[in-house]
C-alpha atoms as a PDB file:
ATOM      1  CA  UNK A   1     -55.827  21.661  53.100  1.00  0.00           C
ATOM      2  CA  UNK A   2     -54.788  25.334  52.396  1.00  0.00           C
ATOM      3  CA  UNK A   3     -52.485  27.135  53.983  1.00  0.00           C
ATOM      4  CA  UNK A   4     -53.182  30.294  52.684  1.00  0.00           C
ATOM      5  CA  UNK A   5     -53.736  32.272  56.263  1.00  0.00           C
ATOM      6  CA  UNK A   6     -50.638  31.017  57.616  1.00  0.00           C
ATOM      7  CA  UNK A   7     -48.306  31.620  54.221  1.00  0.00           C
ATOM      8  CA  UNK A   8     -50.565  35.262  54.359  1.00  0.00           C
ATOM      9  CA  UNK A   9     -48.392  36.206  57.504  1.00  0.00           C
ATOM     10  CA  UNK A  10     -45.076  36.595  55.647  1.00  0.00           C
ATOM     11  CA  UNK A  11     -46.552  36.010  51.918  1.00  0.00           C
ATOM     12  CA  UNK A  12     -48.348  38.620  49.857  1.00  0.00           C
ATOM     13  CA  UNK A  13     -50.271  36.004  47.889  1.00  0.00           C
ATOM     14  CA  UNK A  14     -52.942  38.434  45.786  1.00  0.00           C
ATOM     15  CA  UNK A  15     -53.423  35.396  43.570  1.00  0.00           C
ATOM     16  CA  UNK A  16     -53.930  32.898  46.143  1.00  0.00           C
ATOM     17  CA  UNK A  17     -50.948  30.085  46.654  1.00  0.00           C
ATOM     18  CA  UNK A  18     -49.066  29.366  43.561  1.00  0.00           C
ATOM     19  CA  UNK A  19     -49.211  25.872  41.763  1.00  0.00           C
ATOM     20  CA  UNK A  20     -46.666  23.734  42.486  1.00  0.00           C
ATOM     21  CA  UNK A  21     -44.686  24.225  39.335  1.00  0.00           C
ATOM     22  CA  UNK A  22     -44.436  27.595  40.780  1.00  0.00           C
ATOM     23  CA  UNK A  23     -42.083  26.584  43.141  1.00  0.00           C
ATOM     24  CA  UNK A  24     -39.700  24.640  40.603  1.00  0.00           C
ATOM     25  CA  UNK A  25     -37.617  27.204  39.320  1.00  0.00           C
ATOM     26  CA  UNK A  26     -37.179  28.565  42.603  1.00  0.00           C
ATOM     27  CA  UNK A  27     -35.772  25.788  44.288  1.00  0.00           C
ATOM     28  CA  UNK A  28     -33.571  25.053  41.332  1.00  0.00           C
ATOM     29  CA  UNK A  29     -32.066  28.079  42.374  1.00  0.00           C
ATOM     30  CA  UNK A  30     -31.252  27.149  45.583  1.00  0.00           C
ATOM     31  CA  UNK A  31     -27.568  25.924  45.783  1.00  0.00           C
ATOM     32  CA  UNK A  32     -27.828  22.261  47.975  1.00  0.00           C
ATOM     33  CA  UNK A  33     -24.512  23.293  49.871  1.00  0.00           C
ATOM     34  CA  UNK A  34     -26.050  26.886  51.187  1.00  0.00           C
ATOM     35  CA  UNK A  35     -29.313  24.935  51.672  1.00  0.00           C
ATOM     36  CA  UNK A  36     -27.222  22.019  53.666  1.00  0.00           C
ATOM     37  CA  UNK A  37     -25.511  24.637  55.491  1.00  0.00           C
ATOM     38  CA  UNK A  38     -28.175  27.017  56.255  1.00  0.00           C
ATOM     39  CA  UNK A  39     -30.163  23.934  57.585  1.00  0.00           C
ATOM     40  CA  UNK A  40     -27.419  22.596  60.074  1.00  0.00           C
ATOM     41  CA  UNK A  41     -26.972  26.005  61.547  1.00  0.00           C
ATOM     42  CA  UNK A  42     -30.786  26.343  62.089  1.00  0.00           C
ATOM     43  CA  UNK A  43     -31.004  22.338  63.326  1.00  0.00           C
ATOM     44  CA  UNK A  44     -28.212  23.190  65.950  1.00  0.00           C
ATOM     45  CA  UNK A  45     -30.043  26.631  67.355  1.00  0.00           C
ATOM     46  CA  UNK A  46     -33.249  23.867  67.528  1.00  0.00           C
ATOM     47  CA  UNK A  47     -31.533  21.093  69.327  1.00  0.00           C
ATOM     48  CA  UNK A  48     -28.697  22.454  70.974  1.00  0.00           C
ATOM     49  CA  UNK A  49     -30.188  26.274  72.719  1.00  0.00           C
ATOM     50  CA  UNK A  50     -33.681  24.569  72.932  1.00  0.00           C
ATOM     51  CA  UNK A  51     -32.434  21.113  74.727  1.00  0.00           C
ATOM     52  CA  UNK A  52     -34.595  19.561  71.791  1.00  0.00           C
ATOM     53  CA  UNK A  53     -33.374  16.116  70.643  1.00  0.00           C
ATOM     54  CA  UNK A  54     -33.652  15.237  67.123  1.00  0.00           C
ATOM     55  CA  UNK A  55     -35.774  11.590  66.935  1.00  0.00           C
ATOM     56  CA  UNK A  56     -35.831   9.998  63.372  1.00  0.00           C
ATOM     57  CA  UNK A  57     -38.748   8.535  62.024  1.00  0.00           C
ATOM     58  CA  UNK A  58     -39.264   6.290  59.245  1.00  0.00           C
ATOM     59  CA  UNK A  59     -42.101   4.763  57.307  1.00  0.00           C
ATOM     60  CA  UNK A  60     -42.650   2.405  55.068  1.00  0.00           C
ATOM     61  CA  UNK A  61     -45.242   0.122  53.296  1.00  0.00           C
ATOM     62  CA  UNK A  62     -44.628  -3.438  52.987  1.00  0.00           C
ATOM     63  CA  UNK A  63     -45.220  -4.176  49.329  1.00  0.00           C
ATOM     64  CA  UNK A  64     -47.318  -6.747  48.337  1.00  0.00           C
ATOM     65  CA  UNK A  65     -49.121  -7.244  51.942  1.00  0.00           C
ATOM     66  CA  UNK A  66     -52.529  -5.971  51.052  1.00  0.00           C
ATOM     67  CA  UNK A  67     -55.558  -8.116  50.385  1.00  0.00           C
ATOM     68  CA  UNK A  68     -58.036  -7.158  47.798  1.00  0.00           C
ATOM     69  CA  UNK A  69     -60.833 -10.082  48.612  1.00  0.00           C
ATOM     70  CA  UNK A  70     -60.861  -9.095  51.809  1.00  0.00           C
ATOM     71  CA  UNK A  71     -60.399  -5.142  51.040  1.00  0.00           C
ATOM     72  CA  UNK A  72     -57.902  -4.732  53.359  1.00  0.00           C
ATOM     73  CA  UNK A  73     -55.104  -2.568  52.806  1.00  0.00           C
ATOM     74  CA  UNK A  74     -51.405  -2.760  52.889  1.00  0.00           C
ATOM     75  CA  UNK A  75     -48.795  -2.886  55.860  1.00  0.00           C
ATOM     76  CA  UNK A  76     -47.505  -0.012  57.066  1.00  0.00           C
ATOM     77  CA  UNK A  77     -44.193  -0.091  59.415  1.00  0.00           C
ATOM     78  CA  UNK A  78     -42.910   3.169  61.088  1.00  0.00           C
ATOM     79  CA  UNK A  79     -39.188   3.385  62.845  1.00  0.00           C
ATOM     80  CA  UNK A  80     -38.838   5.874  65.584  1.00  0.00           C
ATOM     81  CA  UNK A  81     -35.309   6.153  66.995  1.00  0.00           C
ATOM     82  CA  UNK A  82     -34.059   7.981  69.684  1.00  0.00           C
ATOM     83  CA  UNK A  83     -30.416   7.574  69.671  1.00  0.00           C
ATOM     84  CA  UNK A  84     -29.545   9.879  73.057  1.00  0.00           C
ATOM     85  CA  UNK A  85     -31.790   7.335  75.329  1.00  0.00           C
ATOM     86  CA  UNK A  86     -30.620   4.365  72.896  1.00  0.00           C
ATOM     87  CA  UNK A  87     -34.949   3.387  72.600  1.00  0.00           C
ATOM     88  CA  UNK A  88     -36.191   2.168  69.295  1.00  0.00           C
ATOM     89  CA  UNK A  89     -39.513   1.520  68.945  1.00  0.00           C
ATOM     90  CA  UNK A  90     -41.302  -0.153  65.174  1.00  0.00           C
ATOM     91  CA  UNK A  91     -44.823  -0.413  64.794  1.00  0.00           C
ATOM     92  CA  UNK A  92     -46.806  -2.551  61.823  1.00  0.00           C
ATOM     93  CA  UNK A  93     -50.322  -1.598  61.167  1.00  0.00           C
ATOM     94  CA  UNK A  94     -53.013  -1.898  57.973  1.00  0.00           C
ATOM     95  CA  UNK A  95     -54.633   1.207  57.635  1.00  0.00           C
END
């Protein structure tokens, strides 16, 4: 999917989006503590001024759990947590 009108609102992109190796030697540039920082600051303006909470989600595929005779594919588990209500809820599906 292309998100070329969306990145076009604060992007000039005359060449269309860039590759992904593009992008590389930018974020190599990017120091992880200012990043980290920069981040946290924006996460507690989110949660804390909107009265957003934060939920963590989790997925995973369960190896080995698919079955090729019968073309069915592997399980899938996703963890939701959210801590301020103290609910966690897993689901297991095949896709």
């Amino acid at each position: 999917m292309s998100h070329q009108h969306w990145l076009s609102t604060f992007l000039a992109l005359p060449n269309g989006i860039p590759i992904a190796d593009t992008y590389r030697p930018v974020f190599e540039q990017i120091s992880p503590r200012a990043f980290e920082n920069s981040f946290e600051s924006w996460l507690i303006i989110f949660v804390i001024d909107n009265g957003a909470e934060v939920i963590p989600i989790d997925g995973k595929q369960i190896k080995g759990s698919y079955d090729r005779n019968q073309g069915k594919s592997a399980l899938h588990v996703v963890s939701a947590i959210a801590s301020e209500h103290r609910l966690f809820r897993r689901s297991c599906e095949s896709r």
